[in-house]
C-alpha atoms as a PDB file:
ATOM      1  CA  UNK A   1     195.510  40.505 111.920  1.00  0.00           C
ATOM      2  CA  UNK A   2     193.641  39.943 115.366  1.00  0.00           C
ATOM      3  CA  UNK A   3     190.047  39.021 115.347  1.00  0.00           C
ATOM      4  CA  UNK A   4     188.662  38.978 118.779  1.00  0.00           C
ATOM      5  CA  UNK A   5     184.847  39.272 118.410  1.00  0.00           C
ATOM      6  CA  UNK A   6     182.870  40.405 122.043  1.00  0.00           C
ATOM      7  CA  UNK A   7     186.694  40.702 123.687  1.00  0.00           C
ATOM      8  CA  UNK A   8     188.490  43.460 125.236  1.00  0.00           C
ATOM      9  CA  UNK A   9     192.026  43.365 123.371  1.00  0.00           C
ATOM     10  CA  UNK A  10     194.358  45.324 125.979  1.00  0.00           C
ATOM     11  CA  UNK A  11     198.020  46.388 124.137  1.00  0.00           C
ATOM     12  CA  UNK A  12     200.121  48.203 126.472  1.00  0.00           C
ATOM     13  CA  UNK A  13     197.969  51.452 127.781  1.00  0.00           C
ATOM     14  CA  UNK A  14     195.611  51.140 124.756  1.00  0.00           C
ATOM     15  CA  UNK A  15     192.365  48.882 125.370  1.00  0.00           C
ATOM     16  CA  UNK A  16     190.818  48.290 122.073  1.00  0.00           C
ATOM     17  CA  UNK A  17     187.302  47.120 122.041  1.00  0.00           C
ATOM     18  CA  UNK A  18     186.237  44.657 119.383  1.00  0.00           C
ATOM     19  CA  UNK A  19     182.221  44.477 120.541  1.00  0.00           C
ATOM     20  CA  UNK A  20     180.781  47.597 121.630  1.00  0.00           C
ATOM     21  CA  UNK A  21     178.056  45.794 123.486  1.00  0.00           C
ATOM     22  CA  UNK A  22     181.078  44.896 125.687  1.00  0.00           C
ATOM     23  CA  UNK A  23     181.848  48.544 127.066  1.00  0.00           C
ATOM     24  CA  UNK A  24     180.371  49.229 130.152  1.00  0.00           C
ATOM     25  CA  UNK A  25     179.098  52.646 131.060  1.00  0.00           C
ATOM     26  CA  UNK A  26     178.798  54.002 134.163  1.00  0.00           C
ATOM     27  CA  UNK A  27     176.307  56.298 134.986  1.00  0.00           C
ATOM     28  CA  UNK A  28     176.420  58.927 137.838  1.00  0.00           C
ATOM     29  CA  UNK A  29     173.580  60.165 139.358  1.00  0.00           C
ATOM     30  CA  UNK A  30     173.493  62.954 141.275  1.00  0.00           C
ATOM     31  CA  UNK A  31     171.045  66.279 142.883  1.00  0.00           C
ATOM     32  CA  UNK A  32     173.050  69.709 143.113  1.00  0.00           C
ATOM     33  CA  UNK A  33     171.465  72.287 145.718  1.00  0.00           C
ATOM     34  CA  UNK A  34     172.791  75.946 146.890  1.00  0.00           C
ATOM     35  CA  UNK A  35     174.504  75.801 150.321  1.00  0.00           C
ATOM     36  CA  UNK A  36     172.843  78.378 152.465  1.00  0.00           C
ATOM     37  CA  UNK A  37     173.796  77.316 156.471  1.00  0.00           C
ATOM     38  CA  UNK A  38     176.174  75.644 158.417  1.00  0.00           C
ATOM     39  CA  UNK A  39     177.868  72.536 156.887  1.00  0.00           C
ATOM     40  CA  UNK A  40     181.607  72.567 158.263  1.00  0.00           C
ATOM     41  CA  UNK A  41     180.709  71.314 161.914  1.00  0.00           C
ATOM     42  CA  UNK A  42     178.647  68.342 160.446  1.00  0.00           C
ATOM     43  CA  UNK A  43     181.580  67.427 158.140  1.00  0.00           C
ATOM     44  CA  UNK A  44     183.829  64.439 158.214  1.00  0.00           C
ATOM     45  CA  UNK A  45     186.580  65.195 156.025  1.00  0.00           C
ATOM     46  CA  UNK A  46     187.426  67.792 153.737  1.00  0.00           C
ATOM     47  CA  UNK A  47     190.185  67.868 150.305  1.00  0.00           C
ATOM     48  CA  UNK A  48     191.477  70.151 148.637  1.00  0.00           C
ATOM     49  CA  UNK A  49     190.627  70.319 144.868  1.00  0.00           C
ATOM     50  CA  UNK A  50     192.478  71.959 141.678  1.00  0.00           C
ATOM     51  CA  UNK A  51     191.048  71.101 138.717  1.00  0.00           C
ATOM     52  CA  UNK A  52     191.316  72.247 134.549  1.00  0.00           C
ATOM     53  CA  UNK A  53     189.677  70.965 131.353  1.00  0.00           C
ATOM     54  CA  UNK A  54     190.813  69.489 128.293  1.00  0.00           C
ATOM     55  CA  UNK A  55     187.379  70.056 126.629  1.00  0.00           C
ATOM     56  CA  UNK A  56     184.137  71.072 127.549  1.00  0.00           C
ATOM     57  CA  UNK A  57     182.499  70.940 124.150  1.00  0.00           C
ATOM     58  CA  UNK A  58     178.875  71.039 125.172  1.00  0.00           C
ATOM     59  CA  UNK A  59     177.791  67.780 126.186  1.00  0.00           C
ATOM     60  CA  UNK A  60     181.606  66.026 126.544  1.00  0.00           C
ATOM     61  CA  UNK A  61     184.005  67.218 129.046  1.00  0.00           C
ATOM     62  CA  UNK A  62     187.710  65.800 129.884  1.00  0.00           C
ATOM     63  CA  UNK A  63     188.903  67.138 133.207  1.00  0.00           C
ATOM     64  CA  UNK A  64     192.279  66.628 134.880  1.00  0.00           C
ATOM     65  CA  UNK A  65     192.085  67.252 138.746  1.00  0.00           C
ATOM     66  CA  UNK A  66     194.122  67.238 141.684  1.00  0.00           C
ATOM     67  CA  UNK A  67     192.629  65.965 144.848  1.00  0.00           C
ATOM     68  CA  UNK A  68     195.101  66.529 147.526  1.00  0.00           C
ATOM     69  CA  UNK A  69     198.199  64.494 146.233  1.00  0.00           C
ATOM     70  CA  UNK A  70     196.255  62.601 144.164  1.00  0.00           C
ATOM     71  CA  UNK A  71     195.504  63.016 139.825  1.00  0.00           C
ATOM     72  CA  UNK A  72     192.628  62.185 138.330  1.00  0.00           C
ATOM     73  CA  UNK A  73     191.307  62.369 134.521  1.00  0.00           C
ATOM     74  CA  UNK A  74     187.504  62.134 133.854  1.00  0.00           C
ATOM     75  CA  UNK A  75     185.781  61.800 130.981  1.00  0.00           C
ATOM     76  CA  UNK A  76     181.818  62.756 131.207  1.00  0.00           C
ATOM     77  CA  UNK A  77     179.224  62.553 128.816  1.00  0.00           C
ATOM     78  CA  UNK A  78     176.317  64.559 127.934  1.00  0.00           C
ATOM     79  CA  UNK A  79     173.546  65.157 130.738  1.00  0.00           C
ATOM     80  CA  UNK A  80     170.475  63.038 130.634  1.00  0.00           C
ATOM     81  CA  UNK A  81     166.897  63.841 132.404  1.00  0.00           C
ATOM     82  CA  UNK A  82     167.357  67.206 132.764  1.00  0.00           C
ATOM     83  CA  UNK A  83     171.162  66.971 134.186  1.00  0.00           C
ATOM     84  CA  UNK A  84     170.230  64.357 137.023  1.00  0.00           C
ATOM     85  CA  UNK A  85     172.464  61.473 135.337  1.00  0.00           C
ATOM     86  CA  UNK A  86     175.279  61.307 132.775  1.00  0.00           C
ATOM     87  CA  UNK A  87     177.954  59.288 131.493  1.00  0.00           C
ATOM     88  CA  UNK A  88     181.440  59.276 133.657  1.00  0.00           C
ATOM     89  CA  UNK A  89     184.409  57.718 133.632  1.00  0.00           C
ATOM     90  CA  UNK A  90     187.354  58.395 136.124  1.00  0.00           C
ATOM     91  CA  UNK A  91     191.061  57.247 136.124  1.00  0.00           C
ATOM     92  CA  UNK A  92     193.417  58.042 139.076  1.00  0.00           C
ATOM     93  CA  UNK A  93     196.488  58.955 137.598  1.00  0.00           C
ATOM     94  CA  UNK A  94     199.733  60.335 139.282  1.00  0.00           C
ATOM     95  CA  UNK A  95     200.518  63.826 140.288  1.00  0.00           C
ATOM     96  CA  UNK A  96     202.950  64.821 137.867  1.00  0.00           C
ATOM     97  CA  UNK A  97     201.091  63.284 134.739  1.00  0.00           C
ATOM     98  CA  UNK A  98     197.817  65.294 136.171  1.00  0.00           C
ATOM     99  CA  UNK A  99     200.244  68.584 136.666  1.00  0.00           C
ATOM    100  CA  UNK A 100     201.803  67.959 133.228  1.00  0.00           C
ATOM    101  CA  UNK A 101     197.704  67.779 131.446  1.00  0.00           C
ATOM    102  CA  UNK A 102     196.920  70.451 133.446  1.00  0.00           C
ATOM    103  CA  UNK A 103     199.329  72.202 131.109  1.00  0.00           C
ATOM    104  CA  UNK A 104     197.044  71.381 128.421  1.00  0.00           C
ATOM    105  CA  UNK A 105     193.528  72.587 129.394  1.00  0.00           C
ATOM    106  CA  UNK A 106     191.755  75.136 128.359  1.00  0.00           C
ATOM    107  CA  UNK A 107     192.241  78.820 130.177  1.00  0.00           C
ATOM    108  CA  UNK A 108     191.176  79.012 133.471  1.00  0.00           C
ATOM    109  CA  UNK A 109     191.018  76.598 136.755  1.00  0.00           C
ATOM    110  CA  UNK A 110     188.193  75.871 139.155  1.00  0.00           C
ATOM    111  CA  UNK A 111     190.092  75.352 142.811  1.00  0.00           C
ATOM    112  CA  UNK A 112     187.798  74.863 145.970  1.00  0.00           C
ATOM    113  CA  UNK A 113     187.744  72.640 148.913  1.00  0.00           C
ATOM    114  CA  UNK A 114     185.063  69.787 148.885  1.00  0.00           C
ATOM    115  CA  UNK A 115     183.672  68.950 152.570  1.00  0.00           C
ATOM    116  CA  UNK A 116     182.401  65.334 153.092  1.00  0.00           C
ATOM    117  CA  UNK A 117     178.948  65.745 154.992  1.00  0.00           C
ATOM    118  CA  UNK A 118     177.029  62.185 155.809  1.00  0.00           C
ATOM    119  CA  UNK A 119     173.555  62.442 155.681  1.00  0.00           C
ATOM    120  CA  UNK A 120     172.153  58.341 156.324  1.00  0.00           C
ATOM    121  CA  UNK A 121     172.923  56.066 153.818  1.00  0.00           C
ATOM    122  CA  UNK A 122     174.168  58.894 151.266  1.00  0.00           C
ATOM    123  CA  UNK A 123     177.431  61.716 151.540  1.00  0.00           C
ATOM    124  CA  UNK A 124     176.987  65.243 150.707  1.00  0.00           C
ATOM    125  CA  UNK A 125     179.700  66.516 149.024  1.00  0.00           C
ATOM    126  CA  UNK A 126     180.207  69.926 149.205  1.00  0.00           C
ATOM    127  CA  UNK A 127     182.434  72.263 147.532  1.00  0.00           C
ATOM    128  CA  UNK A 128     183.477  75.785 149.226  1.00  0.00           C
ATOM    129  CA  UNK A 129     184.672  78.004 145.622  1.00  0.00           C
ATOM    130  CA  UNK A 130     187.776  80.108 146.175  1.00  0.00           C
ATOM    131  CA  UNK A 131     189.326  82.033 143.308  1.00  0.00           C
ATOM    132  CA  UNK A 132     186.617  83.793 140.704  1.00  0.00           C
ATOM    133  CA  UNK A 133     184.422  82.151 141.834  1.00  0.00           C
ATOM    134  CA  UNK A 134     184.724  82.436 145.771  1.00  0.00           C
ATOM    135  CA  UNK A 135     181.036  82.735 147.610  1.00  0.00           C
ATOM    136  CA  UNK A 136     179.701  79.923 145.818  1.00  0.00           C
ATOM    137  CA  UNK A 137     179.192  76.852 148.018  1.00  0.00           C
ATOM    138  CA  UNK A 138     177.316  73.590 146.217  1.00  0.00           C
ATOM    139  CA  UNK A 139     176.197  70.403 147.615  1.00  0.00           C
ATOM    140  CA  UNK A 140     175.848  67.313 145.436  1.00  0.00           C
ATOM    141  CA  UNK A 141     174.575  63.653 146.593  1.00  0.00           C
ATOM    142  CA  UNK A 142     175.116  60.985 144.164  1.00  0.00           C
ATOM    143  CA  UNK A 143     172.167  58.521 144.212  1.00  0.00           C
ATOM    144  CA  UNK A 144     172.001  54.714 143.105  1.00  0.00           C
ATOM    145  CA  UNK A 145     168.345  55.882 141.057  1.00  0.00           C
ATOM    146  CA  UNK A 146     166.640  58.652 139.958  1.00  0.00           C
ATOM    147  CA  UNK A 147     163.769  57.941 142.126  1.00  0.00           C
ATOM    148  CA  UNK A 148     165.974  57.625 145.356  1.00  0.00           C
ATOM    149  CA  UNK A 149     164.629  59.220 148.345  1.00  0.00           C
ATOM    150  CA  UNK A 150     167.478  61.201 150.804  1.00  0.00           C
ATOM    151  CA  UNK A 151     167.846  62.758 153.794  1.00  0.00           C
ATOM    152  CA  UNK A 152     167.557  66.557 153.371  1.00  0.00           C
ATOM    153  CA  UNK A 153     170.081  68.569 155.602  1.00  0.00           C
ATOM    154  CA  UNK A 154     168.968  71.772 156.801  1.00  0.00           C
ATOM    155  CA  UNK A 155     171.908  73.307 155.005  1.00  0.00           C
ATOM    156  CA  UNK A 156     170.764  72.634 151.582  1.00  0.00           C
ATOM    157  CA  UNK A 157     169.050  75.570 149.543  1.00  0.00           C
ATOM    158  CA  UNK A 158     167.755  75.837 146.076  1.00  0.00           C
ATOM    159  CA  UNK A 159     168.356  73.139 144.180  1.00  0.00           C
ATOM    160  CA  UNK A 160     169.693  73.925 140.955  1.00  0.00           C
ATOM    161  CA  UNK A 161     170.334  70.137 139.721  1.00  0.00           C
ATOM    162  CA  UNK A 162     171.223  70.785 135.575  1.00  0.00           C
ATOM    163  CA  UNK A 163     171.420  74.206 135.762  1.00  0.00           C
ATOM    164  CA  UNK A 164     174.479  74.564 133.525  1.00  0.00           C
ATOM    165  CA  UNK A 165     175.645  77.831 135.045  1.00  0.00           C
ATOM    166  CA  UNK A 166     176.446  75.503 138.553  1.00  0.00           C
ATOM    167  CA  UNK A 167     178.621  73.023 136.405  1.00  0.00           C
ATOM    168  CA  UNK A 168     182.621  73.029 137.377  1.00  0.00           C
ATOM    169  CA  UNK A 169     183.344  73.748 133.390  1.00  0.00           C
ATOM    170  CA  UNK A 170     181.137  76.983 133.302  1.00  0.00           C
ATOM    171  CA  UNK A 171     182.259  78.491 136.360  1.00  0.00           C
ATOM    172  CA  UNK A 172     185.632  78.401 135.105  1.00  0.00           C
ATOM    173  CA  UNK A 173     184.489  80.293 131.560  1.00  0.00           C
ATOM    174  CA  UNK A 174     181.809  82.529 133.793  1.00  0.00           C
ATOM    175  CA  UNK A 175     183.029  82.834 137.233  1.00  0.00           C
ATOM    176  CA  UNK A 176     180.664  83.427 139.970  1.00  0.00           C
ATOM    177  CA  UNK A 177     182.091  86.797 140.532  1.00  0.00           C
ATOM    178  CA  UNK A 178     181.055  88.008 137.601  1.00  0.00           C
ATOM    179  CA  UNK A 179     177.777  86.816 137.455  1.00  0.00           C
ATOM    180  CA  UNK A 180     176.355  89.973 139.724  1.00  0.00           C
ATOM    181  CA  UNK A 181     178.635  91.791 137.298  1.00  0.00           C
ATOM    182  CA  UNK A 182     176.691  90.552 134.400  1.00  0.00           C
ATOM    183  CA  UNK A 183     173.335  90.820 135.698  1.00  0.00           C
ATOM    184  CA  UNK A 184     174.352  94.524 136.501  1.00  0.00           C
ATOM    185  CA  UNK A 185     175.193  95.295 132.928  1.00  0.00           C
ATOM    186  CA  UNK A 186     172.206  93.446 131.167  1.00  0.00           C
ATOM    187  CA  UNK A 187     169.535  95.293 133.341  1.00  0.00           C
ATOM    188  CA  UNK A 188     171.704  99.200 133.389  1.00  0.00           C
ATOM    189  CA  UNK A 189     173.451  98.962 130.253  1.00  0.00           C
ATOM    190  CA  UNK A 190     174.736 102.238 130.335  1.00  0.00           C
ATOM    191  CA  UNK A 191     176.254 101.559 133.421  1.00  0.00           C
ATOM    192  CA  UNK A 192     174.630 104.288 135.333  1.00  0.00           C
ATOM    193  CA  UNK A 193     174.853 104.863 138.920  1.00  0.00           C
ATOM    194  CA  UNK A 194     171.210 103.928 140.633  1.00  0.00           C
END
């Protein structure tokens, strides 16, 4: 029997902690906004991005994402604050085992290219939507506080930071494409011509 009080216990991939006052949680913090001018000539970079999820039980998501060459699983908490910070935790993992969980998510897959914009001290990232939900284009800045004043690019539109409907796992359940679609129906339900 091992008894390892306030110790991480690692056995082979399996870390077992014996104190959870040990764990330590990262916490992102980040503003979303709508994209509504010219971003690509200020860019730096740019990736390309598939990505699927495990779960996305309200609150807890596990996604599996390819960046490039490069696998990823994430595990994210619940949104705090009104969805400016929540709990994340990311692994890199290798292509195939992030192709092989892929395998495993839940129907339908968010791809887009994510375009690295500096803006000061901070990096825009933001993410062109192709697929379902091509049109959309989001820009997120992670800040160290809640409080944290940025730079505001003239590119940057509404902000719609914890508006569920903008989250990865929804657009892949309720495409952008369809949202017009929606809207249509709820407001005409008979469908008629106007």
């Amino acid at each position: 029997m091992l008894s390892f009080v306030g110790r991480i216990v690692v056995r082979g991939s399996f870390i077992l902690y014996t104190d959870l006052h040990d764990i330590i949680m990262a916490i992102e913090i980040e503003r979303k906004f709508l994209v509504t001018g010219d971003y690509k000539s200020l860019a730096t970079s740019h990736s390309r991005i598939v990505q699927g999820y495990i779960c996305s039980a309200k609150g807890r998501t596990v996604r599996v994402r390819i960046r490039d060459k490069q696998g990823y699983l994430t595990i994210k908490g619940p949104s705090l604050n009104g969805g400016l910070s929540r709990y994340e935790f990311e692994k890199e993992i290798t292509l195939d085992e992030a192709l092989s969980l892929l395998r495993l998510c839940e129907p339908g897959i968010v791809d887009k290219v994510r375009w690295l914009v500096p803006a000061g001290k901070h990096t825009f990232e933001v993410d062109e939507f192709f697929g379902e939900n091509e049109g959309l284009v989001v820009a997120e800045v992670e800040l160290a506080g809640e409080d944290e004043v940025f730079e505001r690019l003239p590119f940057l539109g509404e902000e719609v930071t914890g508006d569920r409907k903008y989250y990865n796992s929804s657009l892949r359940i309720h495409p952008y494409k369809k949202w017009e679609e929606s809207t249509q129906l709820a407001t005409n339900p008979n469908n008629e011509k106007r």
